[in-house]
C-alpha atoms as a PDB file:
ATOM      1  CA  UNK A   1     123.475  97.988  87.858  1.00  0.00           C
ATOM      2  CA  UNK A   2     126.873  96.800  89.340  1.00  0.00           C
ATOM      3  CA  UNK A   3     127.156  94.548  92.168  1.00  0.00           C
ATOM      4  CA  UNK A   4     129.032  97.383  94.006  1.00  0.00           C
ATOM      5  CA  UNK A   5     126.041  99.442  93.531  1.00  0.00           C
ATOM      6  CA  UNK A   6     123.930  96.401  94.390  1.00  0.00           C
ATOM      7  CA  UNK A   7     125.719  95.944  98.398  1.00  0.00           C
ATOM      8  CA  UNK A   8     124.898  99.678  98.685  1.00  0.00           C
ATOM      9  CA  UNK A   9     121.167  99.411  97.867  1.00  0.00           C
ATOM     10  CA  UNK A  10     121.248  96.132 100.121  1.00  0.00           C
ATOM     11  CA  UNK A  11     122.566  97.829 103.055  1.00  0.00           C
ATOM     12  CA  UNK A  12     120.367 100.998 102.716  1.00  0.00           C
ATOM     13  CA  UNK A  13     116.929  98.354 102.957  1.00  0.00           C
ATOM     14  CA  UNK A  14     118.640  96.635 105.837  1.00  0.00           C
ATOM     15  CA  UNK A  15     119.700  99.383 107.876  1.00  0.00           C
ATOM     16  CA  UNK A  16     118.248 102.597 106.824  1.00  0.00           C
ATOM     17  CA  UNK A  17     115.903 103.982 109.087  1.00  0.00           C
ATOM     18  CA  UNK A  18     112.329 104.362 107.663  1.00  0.00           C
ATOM     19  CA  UNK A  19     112.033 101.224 106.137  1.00  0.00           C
ATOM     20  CA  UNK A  20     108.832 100.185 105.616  1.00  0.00           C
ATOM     21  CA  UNK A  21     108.928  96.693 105.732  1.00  0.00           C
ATOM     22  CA  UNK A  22     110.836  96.553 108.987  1.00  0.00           C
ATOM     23  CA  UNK A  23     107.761  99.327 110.514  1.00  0.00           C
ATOM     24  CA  UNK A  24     105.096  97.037 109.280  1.00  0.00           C
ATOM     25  CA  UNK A  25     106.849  93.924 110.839  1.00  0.00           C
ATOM     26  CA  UNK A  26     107.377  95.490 113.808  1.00  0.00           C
ATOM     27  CA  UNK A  27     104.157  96.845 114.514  1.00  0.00           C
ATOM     28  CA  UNK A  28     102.728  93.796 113.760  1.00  0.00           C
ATOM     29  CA  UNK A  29     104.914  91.977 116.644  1.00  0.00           C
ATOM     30  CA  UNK A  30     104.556  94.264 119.096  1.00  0.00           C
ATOM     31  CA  UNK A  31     100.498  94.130 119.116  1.00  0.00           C
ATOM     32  CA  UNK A  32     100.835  90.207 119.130  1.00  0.00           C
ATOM     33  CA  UNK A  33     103.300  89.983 122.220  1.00  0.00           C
ATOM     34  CA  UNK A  34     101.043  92.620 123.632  1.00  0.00           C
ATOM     35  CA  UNK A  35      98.352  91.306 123.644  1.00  0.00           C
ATOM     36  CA  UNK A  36      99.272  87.838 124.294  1.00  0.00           C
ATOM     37  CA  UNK A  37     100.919  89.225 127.569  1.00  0.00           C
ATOM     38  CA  UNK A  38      97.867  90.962 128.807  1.00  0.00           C
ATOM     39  CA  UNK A  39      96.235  87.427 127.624  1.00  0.00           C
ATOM     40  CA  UNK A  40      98.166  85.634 130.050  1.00  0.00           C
ATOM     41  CA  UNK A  41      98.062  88.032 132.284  1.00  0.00           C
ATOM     42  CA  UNK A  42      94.131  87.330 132.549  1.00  0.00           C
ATOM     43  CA  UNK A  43      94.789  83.693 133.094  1.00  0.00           C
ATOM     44  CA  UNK A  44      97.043  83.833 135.926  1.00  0.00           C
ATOM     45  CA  UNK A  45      94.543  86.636 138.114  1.00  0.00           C
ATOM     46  CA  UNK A  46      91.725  83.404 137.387  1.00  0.00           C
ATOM     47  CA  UNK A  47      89.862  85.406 134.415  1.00  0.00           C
ATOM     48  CA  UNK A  48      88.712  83.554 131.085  1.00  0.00           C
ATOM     49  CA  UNK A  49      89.682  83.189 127.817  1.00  0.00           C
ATOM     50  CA  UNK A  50      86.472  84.826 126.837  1.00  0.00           C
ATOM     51  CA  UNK A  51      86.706  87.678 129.349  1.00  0.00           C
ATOM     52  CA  UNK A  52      90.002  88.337 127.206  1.00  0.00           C
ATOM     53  CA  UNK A  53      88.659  88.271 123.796  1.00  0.00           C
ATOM     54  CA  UNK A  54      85.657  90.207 124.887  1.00  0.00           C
ATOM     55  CA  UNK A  55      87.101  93.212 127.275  1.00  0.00           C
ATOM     56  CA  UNK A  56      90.440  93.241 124.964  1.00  0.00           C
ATOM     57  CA  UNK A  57      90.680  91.384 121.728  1.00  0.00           C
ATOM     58  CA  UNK A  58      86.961  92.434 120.288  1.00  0.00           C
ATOM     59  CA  UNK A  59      88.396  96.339 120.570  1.00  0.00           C
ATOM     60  CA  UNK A  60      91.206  96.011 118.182  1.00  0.00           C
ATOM     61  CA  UNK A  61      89.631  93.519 115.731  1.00  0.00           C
ATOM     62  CA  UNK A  62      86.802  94.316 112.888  1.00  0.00           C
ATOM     63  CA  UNK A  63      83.251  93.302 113.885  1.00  0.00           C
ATOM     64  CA  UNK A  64      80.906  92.573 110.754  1.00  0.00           C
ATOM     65  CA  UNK A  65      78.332  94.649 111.899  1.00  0.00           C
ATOM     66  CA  UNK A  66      78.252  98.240 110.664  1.00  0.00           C
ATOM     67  CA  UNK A  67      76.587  99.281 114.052  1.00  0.00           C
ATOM     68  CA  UNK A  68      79.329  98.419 115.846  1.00  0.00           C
ATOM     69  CA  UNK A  69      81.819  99.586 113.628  1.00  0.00           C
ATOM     70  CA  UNK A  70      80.416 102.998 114.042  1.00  0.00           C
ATOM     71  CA  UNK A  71      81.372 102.334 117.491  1.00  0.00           C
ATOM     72  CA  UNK A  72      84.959 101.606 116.955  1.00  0.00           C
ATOM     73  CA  UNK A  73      86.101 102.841 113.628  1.00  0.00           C
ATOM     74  CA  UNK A  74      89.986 102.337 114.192  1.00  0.00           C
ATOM     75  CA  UNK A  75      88.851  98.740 113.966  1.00  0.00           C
ATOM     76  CA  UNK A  76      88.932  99.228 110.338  1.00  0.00           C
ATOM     77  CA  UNK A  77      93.100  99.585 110.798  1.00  0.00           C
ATOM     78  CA  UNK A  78      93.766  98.081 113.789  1.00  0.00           C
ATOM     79  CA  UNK A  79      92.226  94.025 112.898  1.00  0.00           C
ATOM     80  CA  UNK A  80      95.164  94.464 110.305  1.00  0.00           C
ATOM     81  CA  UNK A  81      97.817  94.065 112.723  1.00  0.00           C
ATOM     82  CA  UNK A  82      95.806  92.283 115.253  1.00  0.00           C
ATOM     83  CA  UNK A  83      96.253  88.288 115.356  1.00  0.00           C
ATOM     84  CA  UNK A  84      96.263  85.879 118.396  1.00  0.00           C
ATOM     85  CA  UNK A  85      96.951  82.536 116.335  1.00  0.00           C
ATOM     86  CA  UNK A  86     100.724  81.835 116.736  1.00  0.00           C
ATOM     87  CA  UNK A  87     101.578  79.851 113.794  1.00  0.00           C
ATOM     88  CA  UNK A  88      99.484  81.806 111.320  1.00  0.00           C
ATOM     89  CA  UNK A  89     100.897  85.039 112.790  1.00  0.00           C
ATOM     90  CA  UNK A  90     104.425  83.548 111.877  1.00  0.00           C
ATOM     91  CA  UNK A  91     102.882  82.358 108.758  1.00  0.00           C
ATOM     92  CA  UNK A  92     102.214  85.794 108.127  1.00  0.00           C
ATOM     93  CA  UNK A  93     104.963  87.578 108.933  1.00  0.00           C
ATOM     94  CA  UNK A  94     107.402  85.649 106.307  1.00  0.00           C
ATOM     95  CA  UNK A  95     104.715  85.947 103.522  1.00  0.00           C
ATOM     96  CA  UNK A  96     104.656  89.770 104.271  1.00  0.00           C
ATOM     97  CA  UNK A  97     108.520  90.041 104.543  1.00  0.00           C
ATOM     98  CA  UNK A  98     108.856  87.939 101.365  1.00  0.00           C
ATOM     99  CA  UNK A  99     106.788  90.278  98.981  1.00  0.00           C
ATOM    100  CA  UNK A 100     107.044  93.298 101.217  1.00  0.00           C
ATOM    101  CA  UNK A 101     110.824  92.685 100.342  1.00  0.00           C
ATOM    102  CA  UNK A 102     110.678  92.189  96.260  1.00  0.00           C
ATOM    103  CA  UNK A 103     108.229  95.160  96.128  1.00  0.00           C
ATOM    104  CA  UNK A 104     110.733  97.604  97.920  1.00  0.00           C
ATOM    105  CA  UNK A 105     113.166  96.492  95.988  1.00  0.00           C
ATOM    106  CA  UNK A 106     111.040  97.745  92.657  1.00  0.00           C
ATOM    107  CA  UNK A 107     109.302 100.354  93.864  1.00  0.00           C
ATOM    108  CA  UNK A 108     111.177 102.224  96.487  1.00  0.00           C
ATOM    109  CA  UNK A 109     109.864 102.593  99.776  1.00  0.00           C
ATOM    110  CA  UNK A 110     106.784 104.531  99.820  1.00  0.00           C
ATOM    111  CA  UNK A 111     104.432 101.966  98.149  1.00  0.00           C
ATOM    112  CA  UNK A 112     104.787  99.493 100.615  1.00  0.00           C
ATOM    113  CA  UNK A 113     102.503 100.778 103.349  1.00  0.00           C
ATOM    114  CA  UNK A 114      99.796 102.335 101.495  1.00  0.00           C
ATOM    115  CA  UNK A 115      99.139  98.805  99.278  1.00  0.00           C
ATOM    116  CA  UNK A 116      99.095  97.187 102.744  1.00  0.00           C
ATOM    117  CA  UNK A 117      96.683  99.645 103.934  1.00  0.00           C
ATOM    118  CA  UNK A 118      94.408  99.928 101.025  1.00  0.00           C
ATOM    119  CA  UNK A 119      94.455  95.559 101.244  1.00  0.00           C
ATOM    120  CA  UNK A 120      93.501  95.815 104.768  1.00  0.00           C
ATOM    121  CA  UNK A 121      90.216  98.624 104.349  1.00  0.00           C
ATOM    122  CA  UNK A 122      89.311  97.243 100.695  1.00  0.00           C
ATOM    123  CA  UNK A 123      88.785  93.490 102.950  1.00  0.00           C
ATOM    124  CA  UNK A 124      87.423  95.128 105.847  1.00  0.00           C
ATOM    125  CA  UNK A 125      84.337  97.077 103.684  1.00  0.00           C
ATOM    126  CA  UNK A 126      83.615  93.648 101.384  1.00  0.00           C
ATOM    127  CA  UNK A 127      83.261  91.816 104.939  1.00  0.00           C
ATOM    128  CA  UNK A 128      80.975  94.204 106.180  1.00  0.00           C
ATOM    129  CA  UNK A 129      78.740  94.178 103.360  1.00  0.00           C
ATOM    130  CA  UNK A 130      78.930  90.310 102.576  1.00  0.00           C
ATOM    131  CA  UNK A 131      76.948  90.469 105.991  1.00  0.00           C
ATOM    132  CA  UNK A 132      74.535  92.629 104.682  1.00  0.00           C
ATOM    133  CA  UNK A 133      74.228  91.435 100.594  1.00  0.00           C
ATOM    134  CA  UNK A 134      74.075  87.498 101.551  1.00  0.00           C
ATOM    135  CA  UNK A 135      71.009  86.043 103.170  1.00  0.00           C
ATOM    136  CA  UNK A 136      72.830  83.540 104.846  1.00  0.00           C
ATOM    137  CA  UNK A 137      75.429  85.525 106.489  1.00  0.00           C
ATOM    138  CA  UNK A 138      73.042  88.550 107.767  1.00  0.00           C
ATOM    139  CA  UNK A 139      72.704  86.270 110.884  1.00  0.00           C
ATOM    140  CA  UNK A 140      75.924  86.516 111.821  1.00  0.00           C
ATOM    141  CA  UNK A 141      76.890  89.903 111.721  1.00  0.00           C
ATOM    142  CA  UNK A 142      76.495  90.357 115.924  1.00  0.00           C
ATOM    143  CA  UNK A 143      79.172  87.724 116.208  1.00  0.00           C
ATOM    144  CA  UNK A 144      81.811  87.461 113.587  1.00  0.00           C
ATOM    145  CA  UNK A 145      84.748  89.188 113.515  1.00  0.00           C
ATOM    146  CA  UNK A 146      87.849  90.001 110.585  1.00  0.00           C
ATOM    147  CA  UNK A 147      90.829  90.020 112.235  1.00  0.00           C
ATOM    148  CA  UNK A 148      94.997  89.230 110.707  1.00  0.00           C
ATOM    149  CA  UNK A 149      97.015  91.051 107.942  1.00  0.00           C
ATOM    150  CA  UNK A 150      95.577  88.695 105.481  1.00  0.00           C
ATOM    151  CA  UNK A 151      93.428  91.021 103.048  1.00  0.00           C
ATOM    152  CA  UNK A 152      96.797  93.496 103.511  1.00  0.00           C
ATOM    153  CA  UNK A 153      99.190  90.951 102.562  1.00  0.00           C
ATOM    154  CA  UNK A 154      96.992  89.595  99.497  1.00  0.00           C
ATOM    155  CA  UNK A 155      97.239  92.911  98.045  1.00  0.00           C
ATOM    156  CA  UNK A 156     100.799  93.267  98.268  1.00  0.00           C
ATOM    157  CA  UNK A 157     101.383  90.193  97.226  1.00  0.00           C
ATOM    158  CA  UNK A 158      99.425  90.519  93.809  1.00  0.00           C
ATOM    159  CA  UNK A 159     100.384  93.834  93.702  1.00  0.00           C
ATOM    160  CA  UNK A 160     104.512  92.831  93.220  1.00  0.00           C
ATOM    161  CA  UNK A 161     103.134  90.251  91.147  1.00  0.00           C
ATOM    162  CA  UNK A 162     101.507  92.860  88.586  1.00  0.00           C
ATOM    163  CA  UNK A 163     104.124  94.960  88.809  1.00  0.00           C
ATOM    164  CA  UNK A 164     106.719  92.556  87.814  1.00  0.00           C
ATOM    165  CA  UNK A 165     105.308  89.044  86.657  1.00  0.00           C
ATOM    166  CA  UNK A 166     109.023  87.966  85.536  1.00  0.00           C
ATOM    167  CA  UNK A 167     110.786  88.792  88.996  1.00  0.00           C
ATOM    168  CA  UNK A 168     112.876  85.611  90.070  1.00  0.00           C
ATOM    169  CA  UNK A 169     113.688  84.558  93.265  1.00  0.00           C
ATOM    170  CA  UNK A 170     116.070  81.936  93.942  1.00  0.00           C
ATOM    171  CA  UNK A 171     118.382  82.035  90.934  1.00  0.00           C
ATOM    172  CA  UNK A 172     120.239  79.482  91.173  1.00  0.00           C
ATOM    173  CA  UNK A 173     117.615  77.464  90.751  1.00  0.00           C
ATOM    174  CA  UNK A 174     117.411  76.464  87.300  1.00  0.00           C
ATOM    175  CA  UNK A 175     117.672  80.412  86.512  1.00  0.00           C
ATOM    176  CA  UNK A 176     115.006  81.186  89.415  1.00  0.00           C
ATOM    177  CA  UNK A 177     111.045  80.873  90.244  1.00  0.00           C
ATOM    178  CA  UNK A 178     108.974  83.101  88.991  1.00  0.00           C
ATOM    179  CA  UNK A 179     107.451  85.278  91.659  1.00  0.00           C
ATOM    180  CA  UNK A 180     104.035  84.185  90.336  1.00  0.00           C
ATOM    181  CA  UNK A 181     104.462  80.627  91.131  1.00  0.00           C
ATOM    182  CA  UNK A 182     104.800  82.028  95.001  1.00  0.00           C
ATOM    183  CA  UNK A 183     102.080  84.361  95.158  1.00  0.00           C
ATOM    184  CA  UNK A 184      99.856  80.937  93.336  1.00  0.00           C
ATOM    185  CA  UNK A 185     101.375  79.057  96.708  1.00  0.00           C
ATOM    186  CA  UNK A 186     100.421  81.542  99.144  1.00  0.00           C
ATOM    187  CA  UNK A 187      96.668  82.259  97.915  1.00  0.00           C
ATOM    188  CA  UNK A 188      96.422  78.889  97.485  1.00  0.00           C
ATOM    189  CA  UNK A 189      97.737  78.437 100.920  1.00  0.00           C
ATOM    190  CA  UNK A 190      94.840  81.328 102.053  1.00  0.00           C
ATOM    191  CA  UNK A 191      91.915  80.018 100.292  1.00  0.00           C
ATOM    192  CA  UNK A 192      92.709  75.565 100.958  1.00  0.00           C
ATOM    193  CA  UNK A 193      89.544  75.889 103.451  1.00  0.00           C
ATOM    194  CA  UNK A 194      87.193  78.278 101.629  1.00  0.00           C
ATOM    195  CA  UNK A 195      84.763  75.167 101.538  1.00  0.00           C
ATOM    196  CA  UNK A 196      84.583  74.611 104.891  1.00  0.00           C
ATOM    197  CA  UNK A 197      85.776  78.258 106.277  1.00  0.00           C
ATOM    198  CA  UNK A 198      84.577  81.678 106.998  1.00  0.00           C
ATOM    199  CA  UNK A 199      82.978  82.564 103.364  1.00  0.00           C
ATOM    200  CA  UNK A 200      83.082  86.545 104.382  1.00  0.00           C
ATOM    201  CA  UNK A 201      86.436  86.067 105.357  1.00  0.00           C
ATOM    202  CA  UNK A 202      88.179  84.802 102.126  1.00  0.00           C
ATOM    203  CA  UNK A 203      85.801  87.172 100.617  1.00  0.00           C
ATOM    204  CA  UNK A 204      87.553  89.761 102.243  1.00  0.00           C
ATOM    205  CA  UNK A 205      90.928  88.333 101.245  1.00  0.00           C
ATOM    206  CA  UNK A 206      89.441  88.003  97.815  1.00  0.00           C
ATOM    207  CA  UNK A 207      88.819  92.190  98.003  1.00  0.00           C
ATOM    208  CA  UNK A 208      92.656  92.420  99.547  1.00  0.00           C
ATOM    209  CA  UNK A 209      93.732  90.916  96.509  1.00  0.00           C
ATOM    210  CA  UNK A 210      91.465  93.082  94.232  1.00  0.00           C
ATOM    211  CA  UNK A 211      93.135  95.956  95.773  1.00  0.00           C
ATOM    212  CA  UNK A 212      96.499  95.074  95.042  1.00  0.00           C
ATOM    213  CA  UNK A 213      95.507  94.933  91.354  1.00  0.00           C
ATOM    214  CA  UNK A 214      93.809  98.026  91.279  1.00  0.00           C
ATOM    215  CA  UNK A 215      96.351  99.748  92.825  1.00  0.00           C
ATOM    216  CA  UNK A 216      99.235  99.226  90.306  1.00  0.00           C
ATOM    217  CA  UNK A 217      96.338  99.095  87.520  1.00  0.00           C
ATOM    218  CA  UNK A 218      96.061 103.191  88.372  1.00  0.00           C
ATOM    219  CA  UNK A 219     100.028 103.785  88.827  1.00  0.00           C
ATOM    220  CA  UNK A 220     100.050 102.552  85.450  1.00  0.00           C
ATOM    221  CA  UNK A 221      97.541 105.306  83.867  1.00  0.00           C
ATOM    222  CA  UNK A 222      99.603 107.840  85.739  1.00  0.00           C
ATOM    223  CA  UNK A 223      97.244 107.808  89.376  1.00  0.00           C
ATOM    224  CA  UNK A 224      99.431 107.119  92.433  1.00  0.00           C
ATOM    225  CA  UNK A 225      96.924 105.966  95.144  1.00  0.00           C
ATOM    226  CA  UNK A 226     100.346 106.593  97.535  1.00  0.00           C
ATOM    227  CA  UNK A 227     100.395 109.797  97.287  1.00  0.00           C
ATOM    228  CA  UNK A 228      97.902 111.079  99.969  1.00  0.00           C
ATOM    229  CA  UNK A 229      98.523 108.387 102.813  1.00  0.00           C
ATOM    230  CA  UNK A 230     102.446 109.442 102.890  1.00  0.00           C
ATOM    231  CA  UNK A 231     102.030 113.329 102.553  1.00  0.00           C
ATOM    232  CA  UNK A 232      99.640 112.564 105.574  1.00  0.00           C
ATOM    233  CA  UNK A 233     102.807 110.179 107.147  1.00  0.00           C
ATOM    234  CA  UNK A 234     104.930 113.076 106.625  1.00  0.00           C
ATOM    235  CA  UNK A 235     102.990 115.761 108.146  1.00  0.00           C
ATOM    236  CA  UNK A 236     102.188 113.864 111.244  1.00  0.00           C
ATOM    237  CA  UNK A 237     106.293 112.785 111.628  1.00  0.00           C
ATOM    238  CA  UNK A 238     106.935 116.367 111.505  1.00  0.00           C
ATOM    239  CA  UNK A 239     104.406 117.406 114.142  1.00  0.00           C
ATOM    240  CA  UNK A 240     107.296 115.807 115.946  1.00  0.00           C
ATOM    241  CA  UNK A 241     109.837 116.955 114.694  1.00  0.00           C
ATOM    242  CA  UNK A 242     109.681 120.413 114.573  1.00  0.00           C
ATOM    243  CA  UNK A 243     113.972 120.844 114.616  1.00  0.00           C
ATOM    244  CA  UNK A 244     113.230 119.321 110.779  1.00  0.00           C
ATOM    245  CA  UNK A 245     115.237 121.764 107.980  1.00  0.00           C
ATOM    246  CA  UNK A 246     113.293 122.404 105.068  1.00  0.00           C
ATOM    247  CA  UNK A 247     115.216 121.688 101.995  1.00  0.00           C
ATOM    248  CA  UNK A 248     115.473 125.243 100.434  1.00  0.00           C
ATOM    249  CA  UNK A 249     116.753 125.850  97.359  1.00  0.00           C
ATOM    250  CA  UNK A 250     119.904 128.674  96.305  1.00  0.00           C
ATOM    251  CA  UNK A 251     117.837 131.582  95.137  1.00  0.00           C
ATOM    252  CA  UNK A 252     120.871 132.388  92.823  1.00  0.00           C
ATOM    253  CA  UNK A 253     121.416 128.792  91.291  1.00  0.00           C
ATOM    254  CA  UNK A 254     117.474 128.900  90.729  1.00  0.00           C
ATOM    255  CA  UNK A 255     117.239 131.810  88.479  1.00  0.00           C
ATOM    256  CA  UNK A 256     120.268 131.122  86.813  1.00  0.00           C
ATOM    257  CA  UNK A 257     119.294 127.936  85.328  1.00  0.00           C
ATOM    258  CA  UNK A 258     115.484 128.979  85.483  1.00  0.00           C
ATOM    259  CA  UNK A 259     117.058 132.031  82.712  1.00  0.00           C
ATOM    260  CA  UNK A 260     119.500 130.144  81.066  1.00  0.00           C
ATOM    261  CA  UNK A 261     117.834 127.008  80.972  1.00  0.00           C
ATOM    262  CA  UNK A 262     121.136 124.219  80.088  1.00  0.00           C
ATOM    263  CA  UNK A 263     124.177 123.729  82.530  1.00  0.00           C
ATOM    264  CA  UNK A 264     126.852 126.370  81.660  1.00  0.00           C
ATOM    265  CA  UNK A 265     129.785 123.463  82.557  1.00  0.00           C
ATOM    266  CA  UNK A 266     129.495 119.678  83.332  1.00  0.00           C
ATOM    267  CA  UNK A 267     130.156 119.308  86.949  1.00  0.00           C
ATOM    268  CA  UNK A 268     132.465 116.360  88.421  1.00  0.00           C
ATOM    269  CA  UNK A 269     130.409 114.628  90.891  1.00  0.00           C
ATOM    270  CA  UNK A 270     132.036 115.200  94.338  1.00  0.00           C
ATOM    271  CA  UNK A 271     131.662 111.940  96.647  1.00  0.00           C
ATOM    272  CA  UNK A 272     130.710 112.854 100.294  1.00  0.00           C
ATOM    273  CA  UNK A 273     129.727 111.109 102.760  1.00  0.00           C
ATOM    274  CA  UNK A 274     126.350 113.498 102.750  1.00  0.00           C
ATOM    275  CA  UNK A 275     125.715 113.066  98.841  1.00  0.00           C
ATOM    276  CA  UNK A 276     126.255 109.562  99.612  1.00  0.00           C
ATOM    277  CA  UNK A 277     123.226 109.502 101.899  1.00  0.00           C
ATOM    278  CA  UNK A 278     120.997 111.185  99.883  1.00  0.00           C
ATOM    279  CA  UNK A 279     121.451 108.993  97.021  1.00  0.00           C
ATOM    280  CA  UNK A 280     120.831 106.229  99.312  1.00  0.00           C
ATOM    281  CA  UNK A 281     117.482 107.875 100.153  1.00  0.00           C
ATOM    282  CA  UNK A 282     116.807 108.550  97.098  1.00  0.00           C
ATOM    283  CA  UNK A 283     116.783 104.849  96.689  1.00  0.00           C
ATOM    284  CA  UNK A 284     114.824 104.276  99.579  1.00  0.00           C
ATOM    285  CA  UNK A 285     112.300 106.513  98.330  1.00  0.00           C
ATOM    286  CA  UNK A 286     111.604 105.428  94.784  1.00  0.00           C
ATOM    287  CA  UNK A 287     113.602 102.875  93.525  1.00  0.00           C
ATOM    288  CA  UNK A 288     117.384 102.655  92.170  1.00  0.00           C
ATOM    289  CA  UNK A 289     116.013 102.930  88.258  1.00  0.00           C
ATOM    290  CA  UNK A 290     114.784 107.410  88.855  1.00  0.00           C
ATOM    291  CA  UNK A 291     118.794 108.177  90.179  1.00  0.00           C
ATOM    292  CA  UNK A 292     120.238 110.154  87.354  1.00  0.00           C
ATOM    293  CA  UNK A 293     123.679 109.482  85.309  1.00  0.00           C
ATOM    294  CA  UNK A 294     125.395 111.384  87.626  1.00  0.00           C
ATOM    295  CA  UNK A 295     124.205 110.034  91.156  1.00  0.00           C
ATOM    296  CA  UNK A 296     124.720 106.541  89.461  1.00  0.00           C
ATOM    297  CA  UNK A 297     128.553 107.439  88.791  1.00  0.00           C
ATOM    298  CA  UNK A 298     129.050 108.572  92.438  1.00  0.00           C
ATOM    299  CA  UNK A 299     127.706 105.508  93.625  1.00  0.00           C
ATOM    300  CA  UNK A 300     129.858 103.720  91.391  1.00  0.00           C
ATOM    301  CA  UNK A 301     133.148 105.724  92.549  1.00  0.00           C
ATOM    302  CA  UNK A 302     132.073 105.788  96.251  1.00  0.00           C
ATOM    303  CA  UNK A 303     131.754 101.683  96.213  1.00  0.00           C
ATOM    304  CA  UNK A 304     135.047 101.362  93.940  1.00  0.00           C
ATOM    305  CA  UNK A 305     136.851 103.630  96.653  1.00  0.00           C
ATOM    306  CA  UNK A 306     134.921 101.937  99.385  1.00  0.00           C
ATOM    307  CA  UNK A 307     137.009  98.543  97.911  1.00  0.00           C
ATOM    308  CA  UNK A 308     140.597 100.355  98.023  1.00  0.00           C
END
């Protein structure tokens, strides 16, 4: 791949609407400011911290008891996105931008979300029953609570570790670290106070972790645990967006190569501003390494003509 190539796959994660990583990052931010507005906005009318955390925080995050996760089931999503701890929030953030990064970059971006979603539930059902398997932890199932995108950020972080243990960052470093020296740093980072923490908690980021394995141990032997949440994604986007054109295919050009089965004359790739676009996409959607010979050439041309 060609650097020209390169500032077009560059620009298409930066800009491109869609993008995964910049939907996770911004839904994460906008439930922190959120709620840390309505936070303060309890302070200033003379209410408590704990009339906060009990009439607002306690309904977005995860409670450890399955009775009253019965009661709120979109707990089991929402404590993934849910934080009220500044600097681990921030923490967060560049961890998940760091590998949500590197993993678009090798995957494409439909992988991203459903690893950080599988993280998230895979943590959330080990915390529950930690609280009811362990003896010493059945006590506090009426009061502790699972919230932060740490399980979800575990798993993608072993996840683009799996999937590529020789990815390098920082290159001109000595040829680069190996990404596996940075996930080490950040579970590291994540489990420093196991000994004097929440045990259910890095339990659950253990299972976050676990998840991330699993899930590129399946793409591997040909299951794609993506498939589901996106064609779900993609149904619900187009509940609302019903002016959405199906892409429907020349009856004609169909049954002629259906019949004759080869490609009667080797076509010149024509560079548009459209084909342009859906290469791009393409991209987007699974990765620079499934464009064929010819999409590669017009992104080749369009960047050499892009230079003129």
């Amino acid at each position: 791949m060609n650097v020209k190539a390169d500032n077009y796959r560059k620009r298409m994660y930066l800009g491109q609407d869609g993008n995964a990583l910049v939907q996770l990052l911004v839904l994460n931010a906008v439930l922190f400011v959120v709620l840390k507005f309505v936070y303060v906005c309890f302070v200033m009318t003379g209410a408590s911290g704990p009339g906060f955390v009990s009439h607002v925080f306690n309904w977005f995050v995860l409670p450890a008891s399955p009775e009253k996760i019965a009661w709120r089931p979109w707990t089991l999503i929402s404590f993934m996105f849910t934080d009220q701890q500044l600097f681990r929030f921030i923490s967060n953030m560049f961890w998940l931008w760091s590998f949500g990064y590197i993993l678009q970059d090798l995957t494409g971006n439909r992988k991203l979300i459903p690893i950080y979603l599988y993280g998230g539930m895979g943590g959330a059902v080990l915390y529950m029953m930690s609280h009811i398997v362990f003896p010493s932890l059945r006590p506090l199932a009426d009061t502790d609570i699972l919230y932060g995108a740490n399980c979800s950020i575990a798993a993608v972080a072993v996840a683009t570790t799996i999937l590529s243990p020789d990815y390098r960052i920082f290159p001109m470093i000595s040829g680069g670290i190996p990404i596996w020296i940075l996930t080490l740093v950040f579970l590291l980072l994540n489990f420093s106070g196991v000994a004097n923490g929440d045990v259910a908690g890095y339990i659950a980021y253990a299972a976050g972790a676990a998840m991330g394995f699993l899930f590129i141990d399946q793409l591997r032997r040909g299951r794609d645990g993506s498939i589901w949440i996106n064609q779900f994604f993609d149904w619900f986007g187009n509940l609302f967006n019903p002016d959405k054109k199906k892409n429907i295919k020349n009856k004609k050009d169909e049954f002629h190569y259906n019949v004759a089965g080869t490609q009667p004359y080797k076509k010149i790739p024509n560079i548009t501003q459209k084909r342009i676009d859906e290469i791009l996409d393409k991209i987007n959607q699974q990765g620079y390494r499934f464009l064929t010979s010819e999409e590669k050439e017009i992104l080749r041309r369009a960047a050499e003509e892009e230079d003129l």
